[in-house]
C-alpha atoms as a PDB file:
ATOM      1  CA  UNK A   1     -10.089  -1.273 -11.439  1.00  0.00           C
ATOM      2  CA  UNK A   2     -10.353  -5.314 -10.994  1.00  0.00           C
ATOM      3  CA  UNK A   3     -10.373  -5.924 -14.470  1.00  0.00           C
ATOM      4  CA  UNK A   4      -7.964  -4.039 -14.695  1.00  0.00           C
ATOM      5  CA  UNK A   5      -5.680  -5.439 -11.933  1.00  0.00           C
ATOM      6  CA  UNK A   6      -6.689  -8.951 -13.088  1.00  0.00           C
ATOM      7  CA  UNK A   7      -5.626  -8.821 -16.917  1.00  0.00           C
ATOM      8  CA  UNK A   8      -2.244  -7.287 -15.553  1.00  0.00           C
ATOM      9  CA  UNK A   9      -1.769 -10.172 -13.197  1.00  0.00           C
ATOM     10  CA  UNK A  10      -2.936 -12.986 -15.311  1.00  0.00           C
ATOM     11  CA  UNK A  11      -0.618 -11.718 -18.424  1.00  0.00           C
ATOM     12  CA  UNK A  12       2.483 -10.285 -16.222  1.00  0.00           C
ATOM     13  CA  UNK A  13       2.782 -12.062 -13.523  1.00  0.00           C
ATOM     14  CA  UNK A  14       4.529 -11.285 -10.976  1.00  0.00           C
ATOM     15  CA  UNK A  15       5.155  -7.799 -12.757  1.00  0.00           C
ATOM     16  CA  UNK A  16       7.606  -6.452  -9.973  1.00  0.00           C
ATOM     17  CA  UNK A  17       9.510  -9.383  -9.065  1.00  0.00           C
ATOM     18  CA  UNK A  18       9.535 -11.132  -5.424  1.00  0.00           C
ATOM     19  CA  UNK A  19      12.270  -8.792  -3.397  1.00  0.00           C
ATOM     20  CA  UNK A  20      10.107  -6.611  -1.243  1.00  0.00           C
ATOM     21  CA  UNK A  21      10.693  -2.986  -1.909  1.00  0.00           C
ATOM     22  CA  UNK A  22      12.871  -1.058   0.725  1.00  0.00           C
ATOM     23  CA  UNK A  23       9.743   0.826   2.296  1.00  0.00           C
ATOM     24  CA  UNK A  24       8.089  -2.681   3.435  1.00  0.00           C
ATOM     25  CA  UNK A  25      11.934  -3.380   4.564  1.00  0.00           C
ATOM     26  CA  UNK A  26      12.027  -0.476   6.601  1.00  0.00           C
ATOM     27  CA  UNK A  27       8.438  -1.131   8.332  1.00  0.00           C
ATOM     28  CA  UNK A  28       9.202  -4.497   8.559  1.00  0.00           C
ATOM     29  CA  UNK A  29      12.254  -2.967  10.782  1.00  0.00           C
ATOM     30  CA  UNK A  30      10.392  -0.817  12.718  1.00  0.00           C
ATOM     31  CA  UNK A  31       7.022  -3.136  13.314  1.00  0.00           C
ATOM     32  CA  UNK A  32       9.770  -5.438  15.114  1.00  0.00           C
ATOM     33  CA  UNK A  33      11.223  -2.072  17.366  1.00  0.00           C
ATOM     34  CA  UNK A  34       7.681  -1.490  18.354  1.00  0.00           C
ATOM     35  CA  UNK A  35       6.744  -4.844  19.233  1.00  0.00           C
ATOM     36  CA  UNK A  36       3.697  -4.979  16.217  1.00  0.00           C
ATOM     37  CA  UNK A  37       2.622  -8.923  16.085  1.00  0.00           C
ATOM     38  CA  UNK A  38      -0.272  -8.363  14.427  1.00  0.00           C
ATOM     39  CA  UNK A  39      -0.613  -6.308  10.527  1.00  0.00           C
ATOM     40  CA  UNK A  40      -3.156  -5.731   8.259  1.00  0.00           C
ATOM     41  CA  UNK A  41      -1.554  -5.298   4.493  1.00  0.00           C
ATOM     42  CA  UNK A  42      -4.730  -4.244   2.126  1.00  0.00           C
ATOM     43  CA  UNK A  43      -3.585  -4.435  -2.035  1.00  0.00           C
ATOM     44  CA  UNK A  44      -1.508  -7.068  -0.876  1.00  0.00           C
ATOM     45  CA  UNK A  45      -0.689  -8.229  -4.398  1.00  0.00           C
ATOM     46  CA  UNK A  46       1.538 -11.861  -4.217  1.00  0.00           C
ATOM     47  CA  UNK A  47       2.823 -10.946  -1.631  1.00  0.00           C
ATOM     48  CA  UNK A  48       6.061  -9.488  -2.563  1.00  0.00           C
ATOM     49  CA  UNK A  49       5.710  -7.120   0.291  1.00  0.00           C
ATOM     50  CA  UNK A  50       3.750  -9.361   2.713  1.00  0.00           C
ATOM     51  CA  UNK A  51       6.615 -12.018   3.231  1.00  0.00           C
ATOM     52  CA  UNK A  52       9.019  -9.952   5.040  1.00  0.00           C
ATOM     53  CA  UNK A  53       6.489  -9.463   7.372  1.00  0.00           C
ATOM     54  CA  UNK A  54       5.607 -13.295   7.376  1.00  0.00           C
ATOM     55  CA  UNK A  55       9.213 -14.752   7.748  1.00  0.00           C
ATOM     56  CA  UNK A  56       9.794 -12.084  10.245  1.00  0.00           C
ATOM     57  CA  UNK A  57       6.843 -13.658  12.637  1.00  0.00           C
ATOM     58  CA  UNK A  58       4.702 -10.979  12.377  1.00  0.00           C
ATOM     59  CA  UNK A  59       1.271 -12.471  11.624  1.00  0.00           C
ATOM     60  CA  UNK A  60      -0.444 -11.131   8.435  1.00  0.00           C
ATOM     61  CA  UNK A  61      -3.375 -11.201   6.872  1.00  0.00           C
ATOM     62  CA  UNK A  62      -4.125  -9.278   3.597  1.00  0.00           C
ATOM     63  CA  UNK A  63      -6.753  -7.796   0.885  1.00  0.00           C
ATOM     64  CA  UNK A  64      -6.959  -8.293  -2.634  1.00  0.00           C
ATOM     65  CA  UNK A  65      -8.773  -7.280  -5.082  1.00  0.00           C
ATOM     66  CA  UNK A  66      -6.940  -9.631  -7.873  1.00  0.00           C
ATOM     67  CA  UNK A  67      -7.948 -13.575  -7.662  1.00  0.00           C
ATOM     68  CA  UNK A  68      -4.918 -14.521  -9.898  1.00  0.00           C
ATOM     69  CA  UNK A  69      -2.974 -12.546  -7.590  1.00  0.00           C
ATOM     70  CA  UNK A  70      -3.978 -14.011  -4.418  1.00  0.00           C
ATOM     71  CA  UNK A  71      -3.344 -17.881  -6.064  1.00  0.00           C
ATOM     72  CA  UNK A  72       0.405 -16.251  -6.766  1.00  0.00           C
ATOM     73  CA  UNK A  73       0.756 -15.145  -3.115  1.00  0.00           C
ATOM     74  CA  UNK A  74      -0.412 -19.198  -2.252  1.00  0.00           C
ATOM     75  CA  UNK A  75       1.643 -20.675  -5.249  1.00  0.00           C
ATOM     76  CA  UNK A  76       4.737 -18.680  -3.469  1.00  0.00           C
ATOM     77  CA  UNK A  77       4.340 -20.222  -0.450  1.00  0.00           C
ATOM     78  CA  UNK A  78       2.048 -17.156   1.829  1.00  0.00           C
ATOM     79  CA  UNK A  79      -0.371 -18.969   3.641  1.00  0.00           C
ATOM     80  CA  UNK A  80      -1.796 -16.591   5.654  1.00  0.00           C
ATOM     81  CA  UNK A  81      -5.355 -14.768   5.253  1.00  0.00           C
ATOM     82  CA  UNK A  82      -6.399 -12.834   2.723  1.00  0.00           C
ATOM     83  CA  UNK A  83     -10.070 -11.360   1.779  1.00  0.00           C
ATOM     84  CA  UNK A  84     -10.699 -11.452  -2.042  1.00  0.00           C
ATOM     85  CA  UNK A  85     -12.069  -7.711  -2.750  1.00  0.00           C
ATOM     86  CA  UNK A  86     -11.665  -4.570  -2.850  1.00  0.00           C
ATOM     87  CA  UNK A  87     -10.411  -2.128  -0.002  1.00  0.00           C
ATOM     88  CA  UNK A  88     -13.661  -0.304  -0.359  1.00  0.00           C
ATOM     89  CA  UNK A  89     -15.307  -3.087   0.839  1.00  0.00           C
ATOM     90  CA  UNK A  90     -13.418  -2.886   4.014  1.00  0.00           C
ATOM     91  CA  UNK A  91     -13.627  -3.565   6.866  1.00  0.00           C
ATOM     92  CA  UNK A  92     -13.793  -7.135   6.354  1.00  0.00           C
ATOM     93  CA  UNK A  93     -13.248  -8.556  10.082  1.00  0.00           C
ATOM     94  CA  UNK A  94     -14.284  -7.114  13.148  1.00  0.00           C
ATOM     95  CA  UNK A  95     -10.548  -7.271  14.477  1.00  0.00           C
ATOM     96  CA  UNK A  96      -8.168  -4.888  15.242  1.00  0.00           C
ATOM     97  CA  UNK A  97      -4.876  -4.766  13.921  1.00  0.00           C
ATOM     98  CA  UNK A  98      -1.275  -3.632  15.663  1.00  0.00           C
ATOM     99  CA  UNK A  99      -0.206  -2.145  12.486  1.00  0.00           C
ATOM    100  CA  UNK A 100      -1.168  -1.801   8.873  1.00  0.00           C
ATOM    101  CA  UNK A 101       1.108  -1.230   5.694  1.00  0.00           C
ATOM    102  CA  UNK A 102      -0.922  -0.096   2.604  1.00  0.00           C
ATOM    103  CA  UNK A 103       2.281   0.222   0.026  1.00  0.00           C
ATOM    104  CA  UNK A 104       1.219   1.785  -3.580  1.00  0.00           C
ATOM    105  CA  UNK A 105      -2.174   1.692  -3.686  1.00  0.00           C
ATOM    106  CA  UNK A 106      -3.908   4.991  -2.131  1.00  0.00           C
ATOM    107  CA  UNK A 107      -2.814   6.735  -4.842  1.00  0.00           C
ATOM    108  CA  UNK A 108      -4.738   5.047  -7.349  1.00  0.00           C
ATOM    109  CA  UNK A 109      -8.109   6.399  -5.707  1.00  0.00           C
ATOM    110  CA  UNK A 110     -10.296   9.280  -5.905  1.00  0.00           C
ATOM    111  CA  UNK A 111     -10.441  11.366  -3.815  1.00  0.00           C
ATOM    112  CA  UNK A 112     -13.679   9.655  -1.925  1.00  0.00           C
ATOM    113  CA  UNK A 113     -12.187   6.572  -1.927  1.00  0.00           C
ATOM    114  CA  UNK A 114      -8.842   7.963  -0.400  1.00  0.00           C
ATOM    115  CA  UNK A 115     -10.555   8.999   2.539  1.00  0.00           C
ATOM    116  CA  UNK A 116     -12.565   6.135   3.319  1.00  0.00           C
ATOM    117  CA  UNK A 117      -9.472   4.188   3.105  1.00  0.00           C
ATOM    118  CA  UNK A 118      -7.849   6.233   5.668  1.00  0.00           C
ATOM    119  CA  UNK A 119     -10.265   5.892   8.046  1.00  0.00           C
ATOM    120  CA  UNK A 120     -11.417   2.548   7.494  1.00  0.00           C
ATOM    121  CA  UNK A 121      -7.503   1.374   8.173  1.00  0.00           C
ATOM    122  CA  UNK A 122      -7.343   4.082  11.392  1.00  0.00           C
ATOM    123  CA  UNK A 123     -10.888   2.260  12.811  1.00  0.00           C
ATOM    124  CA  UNK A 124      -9.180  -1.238  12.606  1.00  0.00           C
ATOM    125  CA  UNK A 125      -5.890  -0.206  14.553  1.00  0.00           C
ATOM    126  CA  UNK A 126      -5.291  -1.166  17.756  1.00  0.00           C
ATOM    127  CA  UNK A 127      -4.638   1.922  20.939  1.00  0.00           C
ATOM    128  CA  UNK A 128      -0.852   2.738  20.210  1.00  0.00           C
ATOM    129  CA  UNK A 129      -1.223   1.351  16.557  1.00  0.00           C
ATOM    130  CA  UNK A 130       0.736   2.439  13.705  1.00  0.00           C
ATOM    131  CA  UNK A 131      -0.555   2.717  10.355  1.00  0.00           C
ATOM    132  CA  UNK A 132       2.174   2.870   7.149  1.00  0.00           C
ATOM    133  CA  UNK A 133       1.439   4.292   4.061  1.00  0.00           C
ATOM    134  CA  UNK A 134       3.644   4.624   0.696  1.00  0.00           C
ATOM    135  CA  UNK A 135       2.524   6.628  -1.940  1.00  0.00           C
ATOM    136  CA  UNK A 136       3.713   8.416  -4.715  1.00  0.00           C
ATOM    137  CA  UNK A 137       5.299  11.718  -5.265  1.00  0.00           C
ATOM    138  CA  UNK A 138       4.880  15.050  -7.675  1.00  0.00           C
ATOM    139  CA  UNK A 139       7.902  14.207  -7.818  1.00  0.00           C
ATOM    140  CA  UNK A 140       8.082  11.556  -9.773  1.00  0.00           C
ATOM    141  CA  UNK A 141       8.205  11.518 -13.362  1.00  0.00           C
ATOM    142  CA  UNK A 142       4.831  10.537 -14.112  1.00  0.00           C
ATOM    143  CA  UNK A 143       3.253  13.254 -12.308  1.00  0.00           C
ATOM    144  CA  UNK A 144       1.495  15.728 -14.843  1.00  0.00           C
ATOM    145  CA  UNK A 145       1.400  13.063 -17.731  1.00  0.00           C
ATOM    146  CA  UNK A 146      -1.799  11.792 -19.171  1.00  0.00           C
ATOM    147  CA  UNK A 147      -5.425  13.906 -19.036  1.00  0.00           C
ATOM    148  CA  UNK A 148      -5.786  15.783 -16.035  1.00  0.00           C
ATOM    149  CA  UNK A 149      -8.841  14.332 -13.872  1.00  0.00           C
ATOM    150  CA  UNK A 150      -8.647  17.188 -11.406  1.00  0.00           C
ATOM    151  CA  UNK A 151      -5.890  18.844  -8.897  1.00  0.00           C
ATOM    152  CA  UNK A 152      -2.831  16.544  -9.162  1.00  0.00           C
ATOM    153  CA  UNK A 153      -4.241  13.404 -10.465  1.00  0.00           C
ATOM    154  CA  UNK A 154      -3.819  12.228 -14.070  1.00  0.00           C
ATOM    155  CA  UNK A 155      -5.221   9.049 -15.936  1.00  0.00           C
ATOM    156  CA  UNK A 156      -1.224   7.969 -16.936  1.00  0.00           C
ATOM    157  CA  UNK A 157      -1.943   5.296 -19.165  1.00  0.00           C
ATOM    158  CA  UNK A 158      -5.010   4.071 -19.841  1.00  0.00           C
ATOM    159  CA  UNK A 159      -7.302   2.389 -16.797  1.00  0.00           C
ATOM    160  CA  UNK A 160      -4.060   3.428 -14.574  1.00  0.00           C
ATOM    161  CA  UNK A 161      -5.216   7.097 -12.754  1.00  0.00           C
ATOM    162  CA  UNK A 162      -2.732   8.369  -9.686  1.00  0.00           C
ATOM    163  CA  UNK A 163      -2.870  10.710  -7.489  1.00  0.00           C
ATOM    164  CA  UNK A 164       0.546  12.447  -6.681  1.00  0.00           C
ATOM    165  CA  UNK A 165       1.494  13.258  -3.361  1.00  0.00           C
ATOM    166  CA  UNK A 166       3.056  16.157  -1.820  1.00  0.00           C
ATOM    167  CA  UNK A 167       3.489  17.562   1.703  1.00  0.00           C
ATOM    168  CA  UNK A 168       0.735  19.614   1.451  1.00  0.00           C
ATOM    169  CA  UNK A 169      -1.741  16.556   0.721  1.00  0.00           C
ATOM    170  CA  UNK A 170      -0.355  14.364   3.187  1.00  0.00           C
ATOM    171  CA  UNK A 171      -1.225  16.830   5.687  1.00  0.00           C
ATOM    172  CA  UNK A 172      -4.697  17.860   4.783  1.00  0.00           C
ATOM    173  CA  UNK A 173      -5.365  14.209   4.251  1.00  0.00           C
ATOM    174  CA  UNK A 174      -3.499  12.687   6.925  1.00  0.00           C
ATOM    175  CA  UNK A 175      -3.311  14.859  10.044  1.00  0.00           C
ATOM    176  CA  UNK A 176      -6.512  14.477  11.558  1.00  0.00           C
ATOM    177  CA  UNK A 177      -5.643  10.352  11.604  1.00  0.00           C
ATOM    178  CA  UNK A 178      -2.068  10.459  14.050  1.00  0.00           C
ATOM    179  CA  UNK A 179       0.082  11.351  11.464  1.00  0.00           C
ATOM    180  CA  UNK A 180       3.383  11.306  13.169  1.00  0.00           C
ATOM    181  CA  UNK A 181       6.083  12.125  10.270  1.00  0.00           C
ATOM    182  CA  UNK A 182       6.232  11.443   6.491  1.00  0.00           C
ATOM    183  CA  UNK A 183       9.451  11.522   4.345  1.00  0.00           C
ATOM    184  CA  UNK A 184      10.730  10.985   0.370  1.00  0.00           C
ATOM    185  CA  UNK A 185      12.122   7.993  -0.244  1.00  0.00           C
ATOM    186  CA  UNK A 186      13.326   6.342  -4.154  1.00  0.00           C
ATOM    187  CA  UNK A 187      11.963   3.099  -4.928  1.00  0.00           C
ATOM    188  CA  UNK A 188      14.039   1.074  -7.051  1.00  0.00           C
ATOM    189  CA  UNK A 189      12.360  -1.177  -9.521  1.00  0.00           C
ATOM    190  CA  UNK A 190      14.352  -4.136  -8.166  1.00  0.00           C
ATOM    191  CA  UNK A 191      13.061  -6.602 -11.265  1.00  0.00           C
ATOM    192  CA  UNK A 192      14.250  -4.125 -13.851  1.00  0.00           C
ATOM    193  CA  UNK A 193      18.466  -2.957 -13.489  1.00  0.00           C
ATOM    194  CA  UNK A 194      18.444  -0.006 -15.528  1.00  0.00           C
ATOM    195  CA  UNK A 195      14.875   1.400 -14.318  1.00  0.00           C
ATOM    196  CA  UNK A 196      15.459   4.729 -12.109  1.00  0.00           C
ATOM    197  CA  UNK A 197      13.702   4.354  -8.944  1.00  0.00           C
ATOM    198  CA  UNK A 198      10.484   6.590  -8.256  1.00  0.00           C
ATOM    199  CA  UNK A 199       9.614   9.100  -5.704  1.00  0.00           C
ATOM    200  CA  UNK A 200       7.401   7.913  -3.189  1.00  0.00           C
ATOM    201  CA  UNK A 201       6.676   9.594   0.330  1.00  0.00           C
ATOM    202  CA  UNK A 202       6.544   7.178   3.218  1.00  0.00           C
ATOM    203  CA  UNK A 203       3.408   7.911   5.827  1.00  0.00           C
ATOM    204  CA  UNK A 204       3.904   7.259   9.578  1.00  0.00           C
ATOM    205  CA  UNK A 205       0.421   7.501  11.603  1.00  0.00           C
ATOM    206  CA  UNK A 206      -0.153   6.340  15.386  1.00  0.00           C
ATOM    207  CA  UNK A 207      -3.395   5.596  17.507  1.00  0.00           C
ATOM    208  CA  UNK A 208      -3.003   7.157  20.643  1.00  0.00           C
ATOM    209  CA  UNK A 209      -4.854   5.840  22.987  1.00  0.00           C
END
């Protein structure tokens, strides 16, 4: 996956643009209801999603697995912390976070790897923490295309394999870490006008204490 992730950022850039997409605007809305200060954003990418957070005064720090994409986040002005690897190295710190938004990323894991990042993210919330995931739907057209690597995940194009979400799989994966609620939401490709948006489900989980 980092060579992968690398060779797209060093020949494309930043390949979605810099407007965050709406589920990073709508946690960025509710981090600032519930008083979060403090987030955690691992595949943090340039930062696209990570400076609504930032200009918002929510302190951030990130992971990344991309080194061309973490000197993006710094050319664009992010100067906040972020650990060059890859979230299955995490944890990285010994801190705890007030909330955590992982947006398009578990779905590019096995099914190991998935878990691991679920509970490494629940371990480094604070009591009363909220963790946000987005991740993509069945619904989406993308789902089913490709070589099937097992039960609702397909390699899509090559070195690109997702795992496609439904309600079913948020649950079983999900419940057992405070899963609160979960709902669809489209994500418009912002950078491209005549792109439909994708179907992505939005994860809410909480720490009780």
């Amino acid at each position: 996956m980092l060579e992968f992730w690398e060779s797209s950022f060093i020949e494309k850039q930043m390949m979605w643009g810099f407007e965050p997409s709406d589920s990073a605007i709508l946690t960025k809305d509710f981090f600032l209801e519930n008083k979060v200060k403090d987030i955690l954003i691992p595949g943090i990418g340039y930062g696209r999603n990570a400076k609504i957070f930032y200009d918002n005064g929510i302190n951030v720090t990130g992971i990344e697995i991309s080194k061309t994409a973490i000197d993006l986040a710094r050319q664009n002005g992010l100067d906040i912390k972020i650990y060059h690897g890859s979230v299955a190295g995490m944890p990285f710190d010994n801190k705890s976070y007030d909330g955590i938004f992982c947006y398009a990323l578990i779905h590019l894991l096995n099914s190991r790897e998935r878990k691991k990042l679920i509970k490494d993210c629940y371990n480094q919330l604070n009591p009363n923490g909220y963790m946000i995931f987005t991740a993509i739907s069945k619904k989406a057209p993308m789902f089913g295309r490709g070589p099937q690597l097992s039960k609702d995940r397909f390699e899509i194009m090559k070195g690109v394999k997702m795992f496609f979400y439904d309600s079913d799989s948020v649950k079983r994966e999900f419940e057992k870490y405070g899963l609160v609620e979960f709902s669809e939401i489209d994500e418009p490709a912002k950078n491209i006008g005549n792109k439909p948006p994708l179907k992505f489900i939005i994860i809410k989980c909480k720490k009780e204490c």
